[in-house]
N, C-alpha and C. Protein backbone atom coordinates (compact mmCIF):
# COMPACT_ATOMS: atom_id res chain seq x y z
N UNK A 1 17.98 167.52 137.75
CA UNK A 1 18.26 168.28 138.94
C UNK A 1 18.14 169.77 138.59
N UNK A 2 17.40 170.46 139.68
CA UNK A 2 17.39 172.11 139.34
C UNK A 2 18.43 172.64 139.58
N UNK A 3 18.76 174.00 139.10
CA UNK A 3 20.03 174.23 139.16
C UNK A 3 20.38 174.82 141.11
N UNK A 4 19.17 175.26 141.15
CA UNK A 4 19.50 175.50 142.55
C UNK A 4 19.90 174.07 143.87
N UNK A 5 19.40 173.20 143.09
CA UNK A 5 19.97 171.80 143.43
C UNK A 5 21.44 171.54 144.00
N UNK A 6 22.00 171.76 142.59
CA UNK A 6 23.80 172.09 142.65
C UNK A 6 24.01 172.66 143.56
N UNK A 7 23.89 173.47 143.32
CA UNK A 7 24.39 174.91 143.94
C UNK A 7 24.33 174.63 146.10
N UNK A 8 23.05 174.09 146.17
CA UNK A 8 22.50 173.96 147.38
C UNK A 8 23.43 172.84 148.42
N UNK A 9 23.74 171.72 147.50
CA UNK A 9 24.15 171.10 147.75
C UNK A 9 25.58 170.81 147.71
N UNK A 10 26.55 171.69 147.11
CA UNK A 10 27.49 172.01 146.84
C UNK A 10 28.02 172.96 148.57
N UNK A 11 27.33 174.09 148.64
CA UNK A 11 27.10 174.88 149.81
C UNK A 11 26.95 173.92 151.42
N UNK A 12 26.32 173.09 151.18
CA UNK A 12 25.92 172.07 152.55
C UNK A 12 26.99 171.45 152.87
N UNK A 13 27.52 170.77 151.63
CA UNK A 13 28.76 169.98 151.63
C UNK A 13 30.19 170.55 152.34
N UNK A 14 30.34 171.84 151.36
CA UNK A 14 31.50 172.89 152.65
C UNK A 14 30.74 173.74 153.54
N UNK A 15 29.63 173.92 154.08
CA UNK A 15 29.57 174.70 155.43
C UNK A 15 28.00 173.91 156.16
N UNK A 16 28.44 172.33 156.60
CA UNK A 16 27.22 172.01 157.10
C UNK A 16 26.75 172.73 158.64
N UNK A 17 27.09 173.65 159.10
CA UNK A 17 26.53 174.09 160.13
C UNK A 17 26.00 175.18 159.81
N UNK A 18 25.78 175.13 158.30
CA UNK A 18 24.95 176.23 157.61
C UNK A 18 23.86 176.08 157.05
N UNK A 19 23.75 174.75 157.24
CA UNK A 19 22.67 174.08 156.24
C UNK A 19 21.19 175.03 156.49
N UNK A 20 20.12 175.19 157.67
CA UNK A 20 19.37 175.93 157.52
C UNK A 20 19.10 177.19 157.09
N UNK A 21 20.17 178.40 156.79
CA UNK A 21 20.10 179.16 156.41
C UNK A 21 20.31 179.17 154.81
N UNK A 22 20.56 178.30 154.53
CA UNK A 22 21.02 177.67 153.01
C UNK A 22 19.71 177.33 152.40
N UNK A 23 19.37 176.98 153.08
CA UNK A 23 18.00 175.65 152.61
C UNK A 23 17.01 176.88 152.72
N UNK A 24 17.07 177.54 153.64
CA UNK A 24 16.30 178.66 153.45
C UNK A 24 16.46 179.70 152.57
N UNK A 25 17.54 179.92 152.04
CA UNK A 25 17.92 180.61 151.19
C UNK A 25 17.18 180.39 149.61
N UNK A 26 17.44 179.25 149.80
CA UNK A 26 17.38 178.14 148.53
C UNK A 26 15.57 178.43 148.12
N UNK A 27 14.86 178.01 149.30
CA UNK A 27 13.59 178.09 149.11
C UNK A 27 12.76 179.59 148.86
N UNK A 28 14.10 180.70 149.21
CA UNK A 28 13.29 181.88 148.72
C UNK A 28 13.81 182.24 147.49
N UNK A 29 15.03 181.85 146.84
CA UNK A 29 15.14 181.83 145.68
C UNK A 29 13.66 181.11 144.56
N UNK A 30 13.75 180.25 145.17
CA UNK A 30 12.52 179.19 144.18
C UNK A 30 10.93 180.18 144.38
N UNK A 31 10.93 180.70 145.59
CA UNK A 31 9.13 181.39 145.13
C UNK A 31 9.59 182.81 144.56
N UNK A 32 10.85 183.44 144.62
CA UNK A 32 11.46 184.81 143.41
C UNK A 32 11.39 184.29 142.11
N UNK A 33 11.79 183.15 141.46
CA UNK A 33 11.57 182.57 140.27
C UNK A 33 11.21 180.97 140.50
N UNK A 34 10.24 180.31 139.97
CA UNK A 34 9.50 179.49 140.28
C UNK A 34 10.13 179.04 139.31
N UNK A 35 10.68 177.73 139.25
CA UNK A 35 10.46 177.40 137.68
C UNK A 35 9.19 176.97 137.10
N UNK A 36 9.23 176.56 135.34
CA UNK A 36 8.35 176.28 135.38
C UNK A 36 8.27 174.86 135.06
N UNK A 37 7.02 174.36 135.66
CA UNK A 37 6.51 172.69 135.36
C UNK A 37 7.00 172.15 134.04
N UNK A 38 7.78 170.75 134.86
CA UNK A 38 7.89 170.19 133.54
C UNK A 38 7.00 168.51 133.75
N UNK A 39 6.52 167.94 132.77
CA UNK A 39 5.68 166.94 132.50
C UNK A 39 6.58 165.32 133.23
N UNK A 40 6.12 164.38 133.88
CA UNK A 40 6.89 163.61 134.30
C UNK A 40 7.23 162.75 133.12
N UNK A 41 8.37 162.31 132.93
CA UNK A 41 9.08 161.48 131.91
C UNK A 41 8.65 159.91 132.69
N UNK A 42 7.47 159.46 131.81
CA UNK A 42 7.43 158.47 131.87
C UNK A 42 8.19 157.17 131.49
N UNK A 43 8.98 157.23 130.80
CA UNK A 43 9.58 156.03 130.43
C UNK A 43 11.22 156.06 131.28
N UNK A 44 11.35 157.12 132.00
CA UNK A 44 12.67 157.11 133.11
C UNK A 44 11.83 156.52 134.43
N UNK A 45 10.62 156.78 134.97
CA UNK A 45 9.95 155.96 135.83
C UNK A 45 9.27 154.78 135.43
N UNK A 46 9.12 154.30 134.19
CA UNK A 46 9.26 152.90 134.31
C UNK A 46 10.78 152.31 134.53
N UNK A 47 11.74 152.90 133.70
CA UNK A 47 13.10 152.40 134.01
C UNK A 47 13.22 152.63 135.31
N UNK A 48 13.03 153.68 136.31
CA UNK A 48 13.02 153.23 137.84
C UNK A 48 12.14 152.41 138.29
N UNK A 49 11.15 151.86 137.80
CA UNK A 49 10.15 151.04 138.63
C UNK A 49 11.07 149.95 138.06
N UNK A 50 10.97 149.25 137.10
CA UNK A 50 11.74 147.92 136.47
C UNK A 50 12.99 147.77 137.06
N UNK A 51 14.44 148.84 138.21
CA UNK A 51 15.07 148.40 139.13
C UNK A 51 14.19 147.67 140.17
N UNK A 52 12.93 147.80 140.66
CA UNK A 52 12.67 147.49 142.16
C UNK A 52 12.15 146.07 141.44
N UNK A 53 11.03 146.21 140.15
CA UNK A 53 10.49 144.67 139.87
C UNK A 53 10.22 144.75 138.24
N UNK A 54 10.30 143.47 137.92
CA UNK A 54 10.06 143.53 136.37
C UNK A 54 8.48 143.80 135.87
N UNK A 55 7.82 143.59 136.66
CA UNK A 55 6.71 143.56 135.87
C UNK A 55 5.15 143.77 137.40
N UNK A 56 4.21 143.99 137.69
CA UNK A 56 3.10 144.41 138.42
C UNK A 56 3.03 146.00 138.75
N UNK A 57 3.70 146.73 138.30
CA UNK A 57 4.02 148.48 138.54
C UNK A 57 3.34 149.10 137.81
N UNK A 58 2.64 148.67 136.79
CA UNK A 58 1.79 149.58 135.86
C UNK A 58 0.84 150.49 136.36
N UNK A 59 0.37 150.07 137.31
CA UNK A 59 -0.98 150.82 138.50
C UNK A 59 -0.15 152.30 138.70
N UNK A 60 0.94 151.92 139.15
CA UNK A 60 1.76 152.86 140.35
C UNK A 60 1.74 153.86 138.65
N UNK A 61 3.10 153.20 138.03
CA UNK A 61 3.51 154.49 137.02
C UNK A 61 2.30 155.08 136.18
N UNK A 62 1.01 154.50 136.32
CA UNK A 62 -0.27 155.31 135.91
C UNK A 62 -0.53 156.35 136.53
N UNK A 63 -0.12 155.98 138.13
CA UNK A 63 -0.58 156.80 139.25
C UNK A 63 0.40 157.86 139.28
N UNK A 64 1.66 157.64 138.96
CA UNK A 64 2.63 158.85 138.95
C UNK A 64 2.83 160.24 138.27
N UNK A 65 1.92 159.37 136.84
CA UNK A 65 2.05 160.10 135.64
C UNK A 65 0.78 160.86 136.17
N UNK A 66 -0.09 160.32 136.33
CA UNK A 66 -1.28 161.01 136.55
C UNK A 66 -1.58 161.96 137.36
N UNK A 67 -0.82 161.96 137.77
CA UNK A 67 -0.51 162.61 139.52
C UNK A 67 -0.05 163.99 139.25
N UNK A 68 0.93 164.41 138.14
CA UNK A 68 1.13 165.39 137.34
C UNK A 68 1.48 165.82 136.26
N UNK A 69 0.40 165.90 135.31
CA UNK A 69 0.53 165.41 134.27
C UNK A 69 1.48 166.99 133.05
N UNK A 70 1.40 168.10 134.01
CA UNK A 70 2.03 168.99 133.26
C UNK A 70 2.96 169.43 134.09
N UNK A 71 3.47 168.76 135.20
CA UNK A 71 4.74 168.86 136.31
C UNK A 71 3.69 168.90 137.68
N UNK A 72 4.77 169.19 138.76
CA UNK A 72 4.06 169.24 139.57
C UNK A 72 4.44 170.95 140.61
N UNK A 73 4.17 171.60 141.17
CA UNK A 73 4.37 172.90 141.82
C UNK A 73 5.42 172.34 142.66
N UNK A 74 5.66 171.75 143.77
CA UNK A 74 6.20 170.52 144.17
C UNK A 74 7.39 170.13 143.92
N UNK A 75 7.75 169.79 142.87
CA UNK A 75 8.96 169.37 142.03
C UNK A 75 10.14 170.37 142.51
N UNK A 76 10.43 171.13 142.75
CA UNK A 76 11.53 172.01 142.70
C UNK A 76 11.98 171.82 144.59
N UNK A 77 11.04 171.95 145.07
CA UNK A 77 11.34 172.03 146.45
C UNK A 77 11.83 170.67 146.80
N UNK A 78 11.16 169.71 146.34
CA UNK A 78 11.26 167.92 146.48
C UNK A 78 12.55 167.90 146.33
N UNK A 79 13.20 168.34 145.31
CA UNK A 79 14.67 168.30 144.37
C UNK A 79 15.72 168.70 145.61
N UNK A 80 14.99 169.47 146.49
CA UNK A 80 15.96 170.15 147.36
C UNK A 80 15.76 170.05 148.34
N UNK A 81 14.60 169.06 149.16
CA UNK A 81 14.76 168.91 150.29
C UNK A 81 15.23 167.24 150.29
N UNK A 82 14.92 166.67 149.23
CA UNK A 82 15.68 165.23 149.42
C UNK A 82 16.40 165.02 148.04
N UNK A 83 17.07 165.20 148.11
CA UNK A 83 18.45 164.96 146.81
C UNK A 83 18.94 163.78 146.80
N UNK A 84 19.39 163.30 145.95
CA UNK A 84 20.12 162.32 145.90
C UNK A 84 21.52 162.05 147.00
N UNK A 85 22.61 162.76 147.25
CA UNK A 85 23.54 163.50 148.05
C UNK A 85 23.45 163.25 149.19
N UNK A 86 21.98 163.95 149.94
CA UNK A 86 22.01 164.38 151.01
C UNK A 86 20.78 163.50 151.73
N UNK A 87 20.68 163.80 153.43
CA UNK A 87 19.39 163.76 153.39
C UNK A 87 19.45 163.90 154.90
N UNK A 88 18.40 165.36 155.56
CA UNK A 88 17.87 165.06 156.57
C UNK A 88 16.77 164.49 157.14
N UNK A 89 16.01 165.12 158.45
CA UNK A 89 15.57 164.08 159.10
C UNK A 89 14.19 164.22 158.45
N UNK A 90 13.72 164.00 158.49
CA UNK A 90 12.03 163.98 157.94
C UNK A 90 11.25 165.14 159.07
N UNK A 91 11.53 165.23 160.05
CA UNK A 91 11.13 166.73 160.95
C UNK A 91 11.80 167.59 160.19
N UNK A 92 12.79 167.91 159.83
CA UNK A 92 13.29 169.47 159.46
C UNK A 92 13.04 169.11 158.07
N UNK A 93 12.66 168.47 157.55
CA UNK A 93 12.22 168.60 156.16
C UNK A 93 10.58 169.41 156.18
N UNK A 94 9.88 168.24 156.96
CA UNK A 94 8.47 168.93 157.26
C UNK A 94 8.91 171.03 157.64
N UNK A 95 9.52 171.17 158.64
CA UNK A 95 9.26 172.48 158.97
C UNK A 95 10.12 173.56 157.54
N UNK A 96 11.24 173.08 157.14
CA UNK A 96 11.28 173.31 155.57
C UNK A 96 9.84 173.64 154.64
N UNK A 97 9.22 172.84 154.57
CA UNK A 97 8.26 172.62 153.50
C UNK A 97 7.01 173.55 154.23
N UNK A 98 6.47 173.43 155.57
CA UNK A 98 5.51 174.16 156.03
C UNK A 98 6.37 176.15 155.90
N UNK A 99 7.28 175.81 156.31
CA UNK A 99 7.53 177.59 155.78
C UNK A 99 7.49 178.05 154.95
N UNK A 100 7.84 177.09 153.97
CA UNK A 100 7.95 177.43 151.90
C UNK A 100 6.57 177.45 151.64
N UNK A 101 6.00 176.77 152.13
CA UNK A 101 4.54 176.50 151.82
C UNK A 101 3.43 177.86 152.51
N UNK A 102 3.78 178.67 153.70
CA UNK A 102 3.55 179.64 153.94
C UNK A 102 4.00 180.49 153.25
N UNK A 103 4.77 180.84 153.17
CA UNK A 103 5.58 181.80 151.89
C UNK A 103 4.77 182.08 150.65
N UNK A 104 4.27 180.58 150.29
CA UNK A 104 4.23 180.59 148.94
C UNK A 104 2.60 181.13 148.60
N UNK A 105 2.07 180.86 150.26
CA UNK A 105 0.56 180.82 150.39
C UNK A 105 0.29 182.56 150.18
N UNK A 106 1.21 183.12 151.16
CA UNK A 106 0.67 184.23 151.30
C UNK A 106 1.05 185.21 150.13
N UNK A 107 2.17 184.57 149.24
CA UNK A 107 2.19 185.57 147.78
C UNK A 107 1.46 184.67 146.72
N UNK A 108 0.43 183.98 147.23
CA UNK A 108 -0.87 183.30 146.39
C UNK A 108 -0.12 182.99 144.62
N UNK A 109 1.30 182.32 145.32
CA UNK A 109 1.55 181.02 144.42
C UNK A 109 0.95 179.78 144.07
N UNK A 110 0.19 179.51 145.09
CA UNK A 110 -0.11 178.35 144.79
C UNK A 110 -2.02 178.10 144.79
N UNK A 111 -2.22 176.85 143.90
CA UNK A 111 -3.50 177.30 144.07
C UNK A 111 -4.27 176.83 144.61
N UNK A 112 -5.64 176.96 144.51
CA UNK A 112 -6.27 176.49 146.10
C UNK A 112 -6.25 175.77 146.74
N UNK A 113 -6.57 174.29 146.18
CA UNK A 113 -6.22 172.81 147.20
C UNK A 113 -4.54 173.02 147.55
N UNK A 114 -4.04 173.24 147.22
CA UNK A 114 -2.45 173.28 147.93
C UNK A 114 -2.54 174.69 149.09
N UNK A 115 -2.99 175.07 149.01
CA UNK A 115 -2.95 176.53 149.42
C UNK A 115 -3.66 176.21 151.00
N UNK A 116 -4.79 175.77 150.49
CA UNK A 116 -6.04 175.64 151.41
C UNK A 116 -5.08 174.47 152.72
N UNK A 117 -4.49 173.63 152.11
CA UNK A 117 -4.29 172.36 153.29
C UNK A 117 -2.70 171.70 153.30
N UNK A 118 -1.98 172.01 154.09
CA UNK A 118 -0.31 171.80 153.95
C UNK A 118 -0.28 170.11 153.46
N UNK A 119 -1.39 169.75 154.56
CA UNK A 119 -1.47 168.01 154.21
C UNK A 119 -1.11 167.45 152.44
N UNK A 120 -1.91 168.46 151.56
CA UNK A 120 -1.96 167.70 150.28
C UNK A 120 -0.82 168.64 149.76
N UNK A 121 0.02 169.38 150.64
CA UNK A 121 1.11 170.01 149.76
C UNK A 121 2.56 168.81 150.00
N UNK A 122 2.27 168.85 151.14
CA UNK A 122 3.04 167.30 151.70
C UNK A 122 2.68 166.20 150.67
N UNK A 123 2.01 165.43 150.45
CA UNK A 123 1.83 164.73 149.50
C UNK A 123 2.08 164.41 148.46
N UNK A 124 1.89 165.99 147.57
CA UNK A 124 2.43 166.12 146.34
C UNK A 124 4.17 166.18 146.22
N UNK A 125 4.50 166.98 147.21
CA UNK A 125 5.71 166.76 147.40
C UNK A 125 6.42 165.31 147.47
N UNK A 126 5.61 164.90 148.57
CA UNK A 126 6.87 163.42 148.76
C UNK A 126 6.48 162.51 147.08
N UNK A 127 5.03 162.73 146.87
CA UNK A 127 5.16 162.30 145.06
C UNK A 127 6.05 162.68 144.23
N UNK A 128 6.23 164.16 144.16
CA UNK A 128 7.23 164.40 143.55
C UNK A 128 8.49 163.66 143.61
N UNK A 129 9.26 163.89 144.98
CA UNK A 129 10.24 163.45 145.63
C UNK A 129 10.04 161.59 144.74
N UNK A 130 9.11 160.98 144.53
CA UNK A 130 9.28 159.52 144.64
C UNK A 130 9.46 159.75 142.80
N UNK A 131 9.01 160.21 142.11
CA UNK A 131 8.78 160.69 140.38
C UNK A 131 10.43 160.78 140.53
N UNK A 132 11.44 161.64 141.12
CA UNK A 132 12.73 162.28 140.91
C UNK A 132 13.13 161.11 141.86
N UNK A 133 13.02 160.55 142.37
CA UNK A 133 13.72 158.79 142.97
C UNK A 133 14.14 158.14 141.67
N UNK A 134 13.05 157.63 141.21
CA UNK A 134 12.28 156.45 140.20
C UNK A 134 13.38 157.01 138.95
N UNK A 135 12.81 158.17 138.55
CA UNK A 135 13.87 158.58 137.41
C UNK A 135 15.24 158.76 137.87
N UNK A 136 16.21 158.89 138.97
CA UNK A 136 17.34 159.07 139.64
C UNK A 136 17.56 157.29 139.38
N UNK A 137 17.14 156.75 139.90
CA UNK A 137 17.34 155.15 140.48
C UNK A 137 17.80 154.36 138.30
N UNK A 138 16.67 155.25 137.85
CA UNK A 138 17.03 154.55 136.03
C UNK A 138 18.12 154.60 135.76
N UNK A 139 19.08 156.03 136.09
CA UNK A 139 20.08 156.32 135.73
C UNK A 139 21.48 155.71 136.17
N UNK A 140 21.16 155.45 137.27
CA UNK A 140 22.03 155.17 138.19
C UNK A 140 23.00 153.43 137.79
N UNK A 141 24.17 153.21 137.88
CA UNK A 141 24.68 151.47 137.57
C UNK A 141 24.16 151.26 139.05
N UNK A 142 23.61 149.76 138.84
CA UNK A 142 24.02 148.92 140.12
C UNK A 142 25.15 149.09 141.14
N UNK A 143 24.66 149.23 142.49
CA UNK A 143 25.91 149.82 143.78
C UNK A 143 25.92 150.90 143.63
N UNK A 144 25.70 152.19 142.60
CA UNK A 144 26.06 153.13 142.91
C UNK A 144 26.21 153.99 144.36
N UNK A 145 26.92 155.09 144.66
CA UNK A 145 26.85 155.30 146.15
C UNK A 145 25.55 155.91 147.16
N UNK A 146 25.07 156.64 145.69
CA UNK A 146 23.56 157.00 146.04
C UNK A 146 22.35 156.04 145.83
N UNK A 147 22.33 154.94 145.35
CA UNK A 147 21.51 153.99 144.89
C UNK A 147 20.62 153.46 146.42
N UNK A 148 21.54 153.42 147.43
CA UNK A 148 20.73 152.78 149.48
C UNK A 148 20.00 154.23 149.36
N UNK A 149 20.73 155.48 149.13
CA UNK A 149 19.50 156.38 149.78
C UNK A 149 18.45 156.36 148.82
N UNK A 150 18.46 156.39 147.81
CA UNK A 150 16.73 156.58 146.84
C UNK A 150 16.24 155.45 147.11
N UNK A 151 16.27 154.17 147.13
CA UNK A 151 16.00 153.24 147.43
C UNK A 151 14.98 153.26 148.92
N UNK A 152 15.83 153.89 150.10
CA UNK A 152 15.20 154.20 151.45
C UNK A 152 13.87 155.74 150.90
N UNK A 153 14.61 156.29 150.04
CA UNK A 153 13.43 157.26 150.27
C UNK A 153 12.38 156.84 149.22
N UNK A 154 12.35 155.56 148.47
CA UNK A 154 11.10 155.13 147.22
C UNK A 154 10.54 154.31 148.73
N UNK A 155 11.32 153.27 149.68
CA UNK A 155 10.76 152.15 150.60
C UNK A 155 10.00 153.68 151.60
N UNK A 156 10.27 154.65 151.88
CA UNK A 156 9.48 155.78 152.71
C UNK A 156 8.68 156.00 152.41
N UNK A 157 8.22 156.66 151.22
CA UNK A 157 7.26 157.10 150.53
C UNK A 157 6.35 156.01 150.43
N UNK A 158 6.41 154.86 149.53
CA UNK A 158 5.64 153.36 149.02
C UNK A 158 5.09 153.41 150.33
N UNK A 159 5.55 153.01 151.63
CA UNK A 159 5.26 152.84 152.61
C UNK A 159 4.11 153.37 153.40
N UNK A 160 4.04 154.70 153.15
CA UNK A 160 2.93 155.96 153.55
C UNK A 160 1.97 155.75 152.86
N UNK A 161 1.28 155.36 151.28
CA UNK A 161 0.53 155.82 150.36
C UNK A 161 -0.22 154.18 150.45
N UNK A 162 -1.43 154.24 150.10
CA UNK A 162 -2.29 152.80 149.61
C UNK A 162 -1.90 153.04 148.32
N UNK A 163 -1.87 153.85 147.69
CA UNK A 163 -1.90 153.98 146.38
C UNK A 163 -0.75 153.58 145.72
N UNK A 164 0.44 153.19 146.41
CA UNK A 164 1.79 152.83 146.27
C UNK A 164 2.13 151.44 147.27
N UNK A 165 0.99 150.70 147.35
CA UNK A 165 0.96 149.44 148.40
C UNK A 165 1.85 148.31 146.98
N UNK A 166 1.32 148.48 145.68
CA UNK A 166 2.30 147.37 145.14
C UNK A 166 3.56 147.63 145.09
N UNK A 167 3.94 149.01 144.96
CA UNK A 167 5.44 149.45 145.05
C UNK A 167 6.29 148.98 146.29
N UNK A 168 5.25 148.87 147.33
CA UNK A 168 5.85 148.73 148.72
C UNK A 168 6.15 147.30 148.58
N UNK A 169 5.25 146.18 148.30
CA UNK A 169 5.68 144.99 148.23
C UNK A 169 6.25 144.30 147.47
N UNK A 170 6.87 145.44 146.47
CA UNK A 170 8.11 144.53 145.31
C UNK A 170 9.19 145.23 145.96
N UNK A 171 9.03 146.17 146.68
CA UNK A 171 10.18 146.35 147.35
C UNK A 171 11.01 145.32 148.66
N UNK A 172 9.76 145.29 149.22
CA UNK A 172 10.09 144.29 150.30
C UNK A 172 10.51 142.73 150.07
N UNK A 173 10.61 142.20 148.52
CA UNK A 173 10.30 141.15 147.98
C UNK A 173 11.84 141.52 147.57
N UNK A 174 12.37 142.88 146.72
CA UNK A 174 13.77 142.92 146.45
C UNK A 174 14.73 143.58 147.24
N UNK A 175 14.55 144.11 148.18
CA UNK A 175 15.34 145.10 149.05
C UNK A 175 14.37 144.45 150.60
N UNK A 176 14.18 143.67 151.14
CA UNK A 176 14.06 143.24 152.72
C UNK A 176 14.83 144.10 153.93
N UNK A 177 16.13 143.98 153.32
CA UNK A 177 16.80 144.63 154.92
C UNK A 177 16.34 146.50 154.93
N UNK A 178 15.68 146.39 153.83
CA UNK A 178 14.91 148.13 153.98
C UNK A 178 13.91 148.21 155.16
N UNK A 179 13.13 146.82 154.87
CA UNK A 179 11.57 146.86 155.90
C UNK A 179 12.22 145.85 157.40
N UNK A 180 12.80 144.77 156.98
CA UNK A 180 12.91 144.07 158.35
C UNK A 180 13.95 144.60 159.36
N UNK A 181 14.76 145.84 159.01
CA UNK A 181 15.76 146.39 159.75
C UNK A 181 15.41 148.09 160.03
N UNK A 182 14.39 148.40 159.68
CA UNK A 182 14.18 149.65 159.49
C UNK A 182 15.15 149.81 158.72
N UNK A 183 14.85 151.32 158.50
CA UNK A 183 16.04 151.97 157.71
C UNK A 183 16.37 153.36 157.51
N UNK A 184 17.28 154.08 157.32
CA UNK A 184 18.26 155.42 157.93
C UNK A 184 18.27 155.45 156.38
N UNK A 185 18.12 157.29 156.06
CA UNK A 185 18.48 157.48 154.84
C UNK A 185 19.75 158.70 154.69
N UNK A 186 20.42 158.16 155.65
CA UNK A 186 21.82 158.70 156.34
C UNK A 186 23.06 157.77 155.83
């Protein structure tokens, strides 16, 4: 977790009718100091893939690793718009991420394919977001209290991507009342 993580989420917790100015806060802290990329820990996302199934995930955690192989730009904002903790709606996350993502465009943080198209900044993000699931979910005992929300936000993500179609169906194979009931990551 980044440290602005804590901090963010700490703040939401005692003044939630503050939350947007927080979150906004939060996100201009991160393009004043960016951190920097760190490499995805592969063997904490196999230990999160091996909660959902023992064994057909190799595709995916190829695809994860590969996906960023010296961090991702991504990563910091992911950390803070879906936390473990918390979680809003998937609209005010999007308009979150399209402002940070303007922000970040016009002090030419970021580089071109991210820059050029919000679509693949979205993407990388909710990847991110699923990389910091997967490794969240390793750590975590069985029941934990945060264990239904990463769970709903790995069944969100899997769900959206072809590229995450086997993830989606070992999910649905170990967690069902995710897909046959919909599901709230509230």
């Amino acid at each position: 977790m980044i440290p602005q993580t804590a901090s963010l989420i700490a703040a939401v917790q005692a003044a939630p009718a503050d939350t947007d100015r927080l979150l906004r806060a939060a996100c201009a802290a991160l393009r004043e100091q960016p951190p920097a990329p760190v490499a995805p820990d592969a063997a904490a996302l196999r230990a999160g893939l091996a909660r959902i199934a023992d064994t057909g995930l190799d595709a995916v955690l190829q695809r994860l690793v590969d996906d960023a192989p010296q961090g991702s730009a991504t990563d910091a904002l992911a950390a803070l718009l879906r936390p473990a903790e918390l979680a809003w709606d998937e609209a005010q996350q999007i308009d979150w991420a399209v402002r940070h993502w303007e922000a970040c465009r016009a002090a030419g943080q970021l580089d071109e394919a991210l820059a050029a198209d919000f679509g693949e900044y979205w993407r990388r993000l909710e990847w991110s977001a699923l990389r910091q699931h997967l490794a969240q979910l390793a750590g975590l005992p069985e029941g934990h209290a945060e264990e239904r929300r990463l769970l709903a936000y790995v069944a969100g993500t899997a769900s959206r991507y072809i590229a995450f179609a086997p993830l989606k169906r070992a999910m649905e194979l170990r967690h069902p009342a995710l897909f046959e009931l919909g599901f709230s990551l509230r």
